[in-house]
Protein backbone atom coordinates (compact mmCIF):
# COMPACT_ATOMS: atom_id res chain seq x y z
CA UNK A 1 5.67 -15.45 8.11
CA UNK A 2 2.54 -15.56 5.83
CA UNK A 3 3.45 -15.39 1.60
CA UNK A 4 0.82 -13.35 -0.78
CA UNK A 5 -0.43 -16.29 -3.21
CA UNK A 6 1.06 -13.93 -5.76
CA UNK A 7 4.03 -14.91 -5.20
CA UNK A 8 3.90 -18.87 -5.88
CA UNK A 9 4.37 -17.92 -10.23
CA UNK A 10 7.96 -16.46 -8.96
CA UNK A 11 8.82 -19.53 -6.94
CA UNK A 12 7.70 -22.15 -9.30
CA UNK A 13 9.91 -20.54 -12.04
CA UNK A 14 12.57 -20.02 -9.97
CA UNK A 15 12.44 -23.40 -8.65
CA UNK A 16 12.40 -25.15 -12.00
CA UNK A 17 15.59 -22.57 -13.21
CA UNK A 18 17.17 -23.84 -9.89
CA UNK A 19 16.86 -27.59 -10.66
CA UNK A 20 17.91 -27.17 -14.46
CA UNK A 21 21.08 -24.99 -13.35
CA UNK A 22 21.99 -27.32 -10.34
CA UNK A 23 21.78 -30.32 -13.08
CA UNK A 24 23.84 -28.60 -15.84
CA UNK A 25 26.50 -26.67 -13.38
CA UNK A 26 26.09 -28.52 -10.15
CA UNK A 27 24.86 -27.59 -7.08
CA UNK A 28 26.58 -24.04 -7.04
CA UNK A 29 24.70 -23.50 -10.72
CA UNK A 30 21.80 -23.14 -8.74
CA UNK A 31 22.97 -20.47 -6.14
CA UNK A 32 21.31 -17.29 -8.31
CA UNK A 33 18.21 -18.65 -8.47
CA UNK A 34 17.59 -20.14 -4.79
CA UNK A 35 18.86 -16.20 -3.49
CA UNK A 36 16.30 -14.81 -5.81
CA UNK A 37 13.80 -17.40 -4.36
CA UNK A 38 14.24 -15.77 -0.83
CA UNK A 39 14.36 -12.30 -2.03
CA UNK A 40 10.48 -13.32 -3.90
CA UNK A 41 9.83 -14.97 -0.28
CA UNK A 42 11.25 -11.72 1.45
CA UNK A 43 9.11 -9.18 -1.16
CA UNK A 44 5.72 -10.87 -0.51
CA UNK A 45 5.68 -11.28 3.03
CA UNK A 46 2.25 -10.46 3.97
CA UNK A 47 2.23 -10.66 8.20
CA UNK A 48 -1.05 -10.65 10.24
CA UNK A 49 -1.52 -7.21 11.68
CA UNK A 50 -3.91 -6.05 14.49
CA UNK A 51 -5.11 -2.67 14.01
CA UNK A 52 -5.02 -0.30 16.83
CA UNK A 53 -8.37 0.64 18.70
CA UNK A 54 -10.01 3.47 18.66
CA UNK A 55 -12.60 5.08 17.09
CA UNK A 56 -11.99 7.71 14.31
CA UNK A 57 -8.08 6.39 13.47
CA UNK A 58 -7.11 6.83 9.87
CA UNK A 59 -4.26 4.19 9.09
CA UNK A 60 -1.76 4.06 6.60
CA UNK A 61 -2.79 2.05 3.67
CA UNK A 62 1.11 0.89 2.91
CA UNK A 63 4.06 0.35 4.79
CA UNK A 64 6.75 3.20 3.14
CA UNK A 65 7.86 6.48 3.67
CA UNK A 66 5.52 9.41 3.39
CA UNK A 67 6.71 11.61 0.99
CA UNK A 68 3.88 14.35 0.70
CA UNK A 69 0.82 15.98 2.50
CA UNK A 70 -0.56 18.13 0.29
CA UNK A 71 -4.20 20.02 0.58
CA UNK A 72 -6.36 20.67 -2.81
CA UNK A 73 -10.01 21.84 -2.41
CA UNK A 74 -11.36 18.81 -1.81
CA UNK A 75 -8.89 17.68 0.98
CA UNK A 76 -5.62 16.23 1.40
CA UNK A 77 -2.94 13.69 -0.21
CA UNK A 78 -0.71 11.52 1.80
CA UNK A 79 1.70 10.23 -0.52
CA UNK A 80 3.22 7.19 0.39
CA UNK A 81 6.42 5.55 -1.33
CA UNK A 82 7.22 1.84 -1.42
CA UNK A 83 10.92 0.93 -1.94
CA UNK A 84 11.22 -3.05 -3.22
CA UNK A 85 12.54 -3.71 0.76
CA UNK A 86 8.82 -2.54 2.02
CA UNK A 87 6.16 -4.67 2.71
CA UNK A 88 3.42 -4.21 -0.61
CA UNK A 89 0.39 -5.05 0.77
CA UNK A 90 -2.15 -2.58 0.69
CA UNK A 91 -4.85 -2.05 3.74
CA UNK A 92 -7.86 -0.06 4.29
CA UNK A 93 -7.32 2.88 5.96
CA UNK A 94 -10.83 3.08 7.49
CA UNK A 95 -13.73 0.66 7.87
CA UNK A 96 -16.59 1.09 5.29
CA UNK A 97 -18.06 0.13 1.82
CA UNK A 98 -16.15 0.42 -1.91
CA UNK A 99 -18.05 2.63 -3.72
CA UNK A 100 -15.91 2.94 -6.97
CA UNK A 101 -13.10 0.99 -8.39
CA UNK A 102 -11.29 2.63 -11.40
CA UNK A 103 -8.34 1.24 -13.09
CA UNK A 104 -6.34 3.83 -15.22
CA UNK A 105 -3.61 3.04 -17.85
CA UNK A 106 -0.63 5.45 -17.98
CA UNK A 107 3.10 5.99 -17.54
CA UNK A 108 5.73 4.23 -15.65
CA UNK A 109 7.08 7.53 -13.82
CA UNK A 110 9.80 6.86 -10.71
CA UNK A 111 6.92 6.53 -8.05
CA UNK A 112 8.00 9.58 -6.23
CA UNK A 113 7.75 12.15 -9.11
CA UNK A 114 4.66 14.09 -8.31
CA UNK A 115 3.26 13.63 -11.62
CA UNK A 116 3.26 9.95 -11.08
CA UNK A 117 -0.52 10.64 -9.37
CA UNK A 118 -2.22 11.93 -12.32
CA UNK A 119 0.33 10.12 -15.04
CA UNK A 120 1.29 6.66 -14.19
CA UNK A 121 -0.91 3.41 -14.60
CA UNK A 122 -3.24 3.36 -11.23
CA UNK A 123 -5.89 1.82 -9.72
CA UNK A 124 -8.40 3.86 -7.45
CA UNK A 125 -10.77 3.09 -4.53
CA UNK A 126 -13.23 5.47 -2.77
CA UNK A 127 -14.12 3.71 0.72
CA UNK A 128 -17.52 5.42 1.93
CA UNK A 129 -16.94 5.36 5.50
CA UNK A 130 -18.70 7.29 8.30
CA UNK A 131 -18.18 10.50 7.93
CA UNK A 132 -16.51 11.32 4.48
CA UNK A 133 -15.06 9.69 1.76
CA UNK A 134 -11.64 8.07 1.61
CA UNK A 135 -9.44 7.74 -1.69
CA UNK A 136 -6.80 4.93 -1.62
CA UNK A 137 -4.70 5.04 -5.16
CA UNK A 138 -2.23 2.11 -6.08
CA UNK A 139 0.27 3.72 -8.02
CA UNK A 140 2.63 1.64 -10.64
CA UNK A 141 5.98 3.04 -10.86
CA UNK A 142 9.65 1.92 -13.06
CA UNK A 143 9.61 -1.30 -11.61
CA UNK A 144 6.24 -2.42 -10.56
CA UNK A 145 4.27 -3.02 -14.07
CA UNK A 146 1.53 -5.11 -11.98
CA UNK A 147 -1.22 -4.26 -9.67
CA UNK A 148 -3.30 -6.24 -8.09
CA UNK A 149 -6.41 -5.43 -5.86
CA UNK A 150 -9.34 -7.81 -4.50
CA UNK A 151 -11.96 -5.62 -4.31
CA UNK A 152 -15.01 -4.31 -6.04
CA UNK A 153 -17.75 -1.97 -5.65
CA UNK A 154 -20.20 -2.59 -3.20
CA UNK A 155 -17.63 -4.89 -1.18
CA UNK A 156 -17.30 -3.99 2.71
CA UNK A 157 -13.79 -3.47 4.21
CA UNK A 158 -12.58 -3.19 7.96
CA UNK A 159 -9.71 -0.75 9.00
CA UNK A 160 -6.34 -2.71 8.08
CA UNK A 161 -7.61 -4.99 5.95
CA UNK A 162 -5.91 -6.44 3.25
CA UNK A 163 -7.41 -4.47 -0.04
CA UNK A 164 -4.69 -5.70 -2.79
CA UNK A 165 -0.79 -5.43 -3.38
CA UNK A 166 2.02 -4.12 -6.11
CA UNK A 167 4.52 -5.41 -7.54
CA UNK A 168 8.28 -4.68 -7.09
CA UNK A 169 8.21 -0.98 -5.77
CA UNK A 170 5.88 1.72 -6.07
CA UNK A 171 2.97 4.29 -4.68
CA UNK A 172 -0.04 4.57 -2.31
CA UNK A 173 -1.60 7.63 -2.27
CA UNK A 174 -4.58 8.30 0.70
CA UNK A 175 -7.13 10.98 0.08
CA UNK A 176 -8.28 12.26 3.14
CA UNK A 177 -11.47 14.24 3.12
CA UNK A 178 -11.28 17.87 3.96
CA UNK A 179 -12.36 17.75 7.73
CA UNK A 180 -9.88 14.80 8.46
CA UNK A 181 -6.55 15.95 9.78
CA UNK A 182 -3.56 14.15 8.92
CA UNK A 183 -0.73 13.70 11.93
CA UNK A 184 2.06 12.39 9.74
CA UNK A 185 4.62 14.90 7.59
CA UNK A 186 7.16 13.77 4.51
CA UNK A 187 10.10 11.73 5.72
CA UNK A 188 8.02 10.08 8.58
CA UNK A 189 8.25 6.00 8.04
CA UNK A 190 4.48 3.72 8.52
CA UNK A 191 3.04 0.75 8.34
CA UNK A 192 0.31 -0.15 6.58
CA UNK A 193 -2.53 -1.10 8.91
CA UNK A 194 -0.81 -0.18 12.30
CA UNK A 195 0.60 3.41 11.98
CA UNK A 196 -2.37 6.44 12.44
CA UNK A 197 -1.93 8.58 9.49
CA UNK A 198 -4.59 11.20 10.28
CA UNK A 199 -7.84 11.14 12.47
CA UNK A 200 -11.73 12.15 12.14
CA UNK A 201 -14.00 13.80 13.67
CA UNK A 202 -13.94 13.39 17.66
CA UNK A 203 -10.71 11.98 17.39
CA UNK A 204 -9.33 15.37 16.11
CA UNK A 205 -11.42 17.09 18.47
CA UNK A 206 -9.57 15.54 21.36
CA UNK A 207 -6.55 15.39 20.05
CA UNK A 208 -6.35 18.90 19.61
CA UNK A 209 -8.05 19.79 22.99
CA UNK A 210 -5.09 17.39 24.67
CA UNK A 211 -2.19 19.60 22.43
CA UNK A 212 -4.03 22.72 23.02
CA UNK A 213 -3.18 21.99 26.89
């Protein structure tokens, strides 16, 4: 399976710590470092994904558990929470064009206290796509004190693609605009890129035609 480039710092440390503790202890000196070496392999996995077809799909933009939906006047907030077992790379949810890239300094909340959103060191995207506007927020929490994201404004994204990462556990929030409707509820498990986390426009229209009979 693909590694993030972020993680080749981890493994050259941790390959150098390996060869000084197998030379001063012997080859079982170097057991701590070689299991950390697959848990840094294990952590920044990044696999390919295809997303699913189909037009209007809103994807999850992390792979976690979704730990809020929650409407405000301007639309909704899926929370998602990363545990250090998840996957951390970060996807578009929807195809379209950064319009705004905002770092914030803050707090290093747990990433699942609700004031982690407006508290904790963040960085935010707004994807124009067609429409409405979509929010994606990397959230910091306790243990991840590093985010990283490739993208700036005026950069063009497709739905699942790779938009950044964070390190070591931590939060993705979506915004969803106010006409989207999200299909997912706290406690349901997704995957960044693959799972549908809400749809737009026709989408909804049919999907609520199909439950309505």
């Amino acid at each position: 399976m693909p590694v993030a480039v972020q993680a080749v710092p981890f493994l050259a440390a941790l390959g150098a710590l390996a060869v000084v503790a197998g030379w001063a202890f012997g080859p079982w000196g170097a057991g701590p470092a070689v299991f950390l070496s697959l848990f840094v392999l294990y952590f920044f996995r990044d696999p390919e994904r295809v997303p699913p077809p189909g037009e209007g799909l809103v994807l999850a933009p992390a792979d976690g558990r979704v730990t809020a939906v929650q409407a405000d006047g301007q639309g909704t907030r899926v929370s998602i929470f990363l545990s250090v077992l998840d996957c951390h790379i970060n996807r578009s949810p929807v195809a379209g064009i950064i319009t705004e890239a905002r770092h914030t300094s803050g707090r290093y909340r747990p990433a699942w206290d609700r004031r982690a959103s407006s508290e904790n060191e963040r960085n935010h995207l707004v994807i124009r796509a067609e429409g409405g506007d979509y929010g994606v927020t990397q959230i910091a929490g306790v243990l991840a004190r590093r985010i990283v994201c490739g993208k700036k404004p005026g950069d063009r994204v497709e739905r699942g693609e790779r938009i950044g990462m964070i390190r070591f556990g931590s939060r993705t929030d979506l915004h969803l605009p106010a006409d989207v409707r999200p299909v997912v509820a706290p406690g349901d498990r997704v995957r960044g890129g693959l799972t549908i986390v809400a749809r737009a426009g026709a989408a909804a229209a049919r999907a609520a035609g199909g439950m309505r009979g």
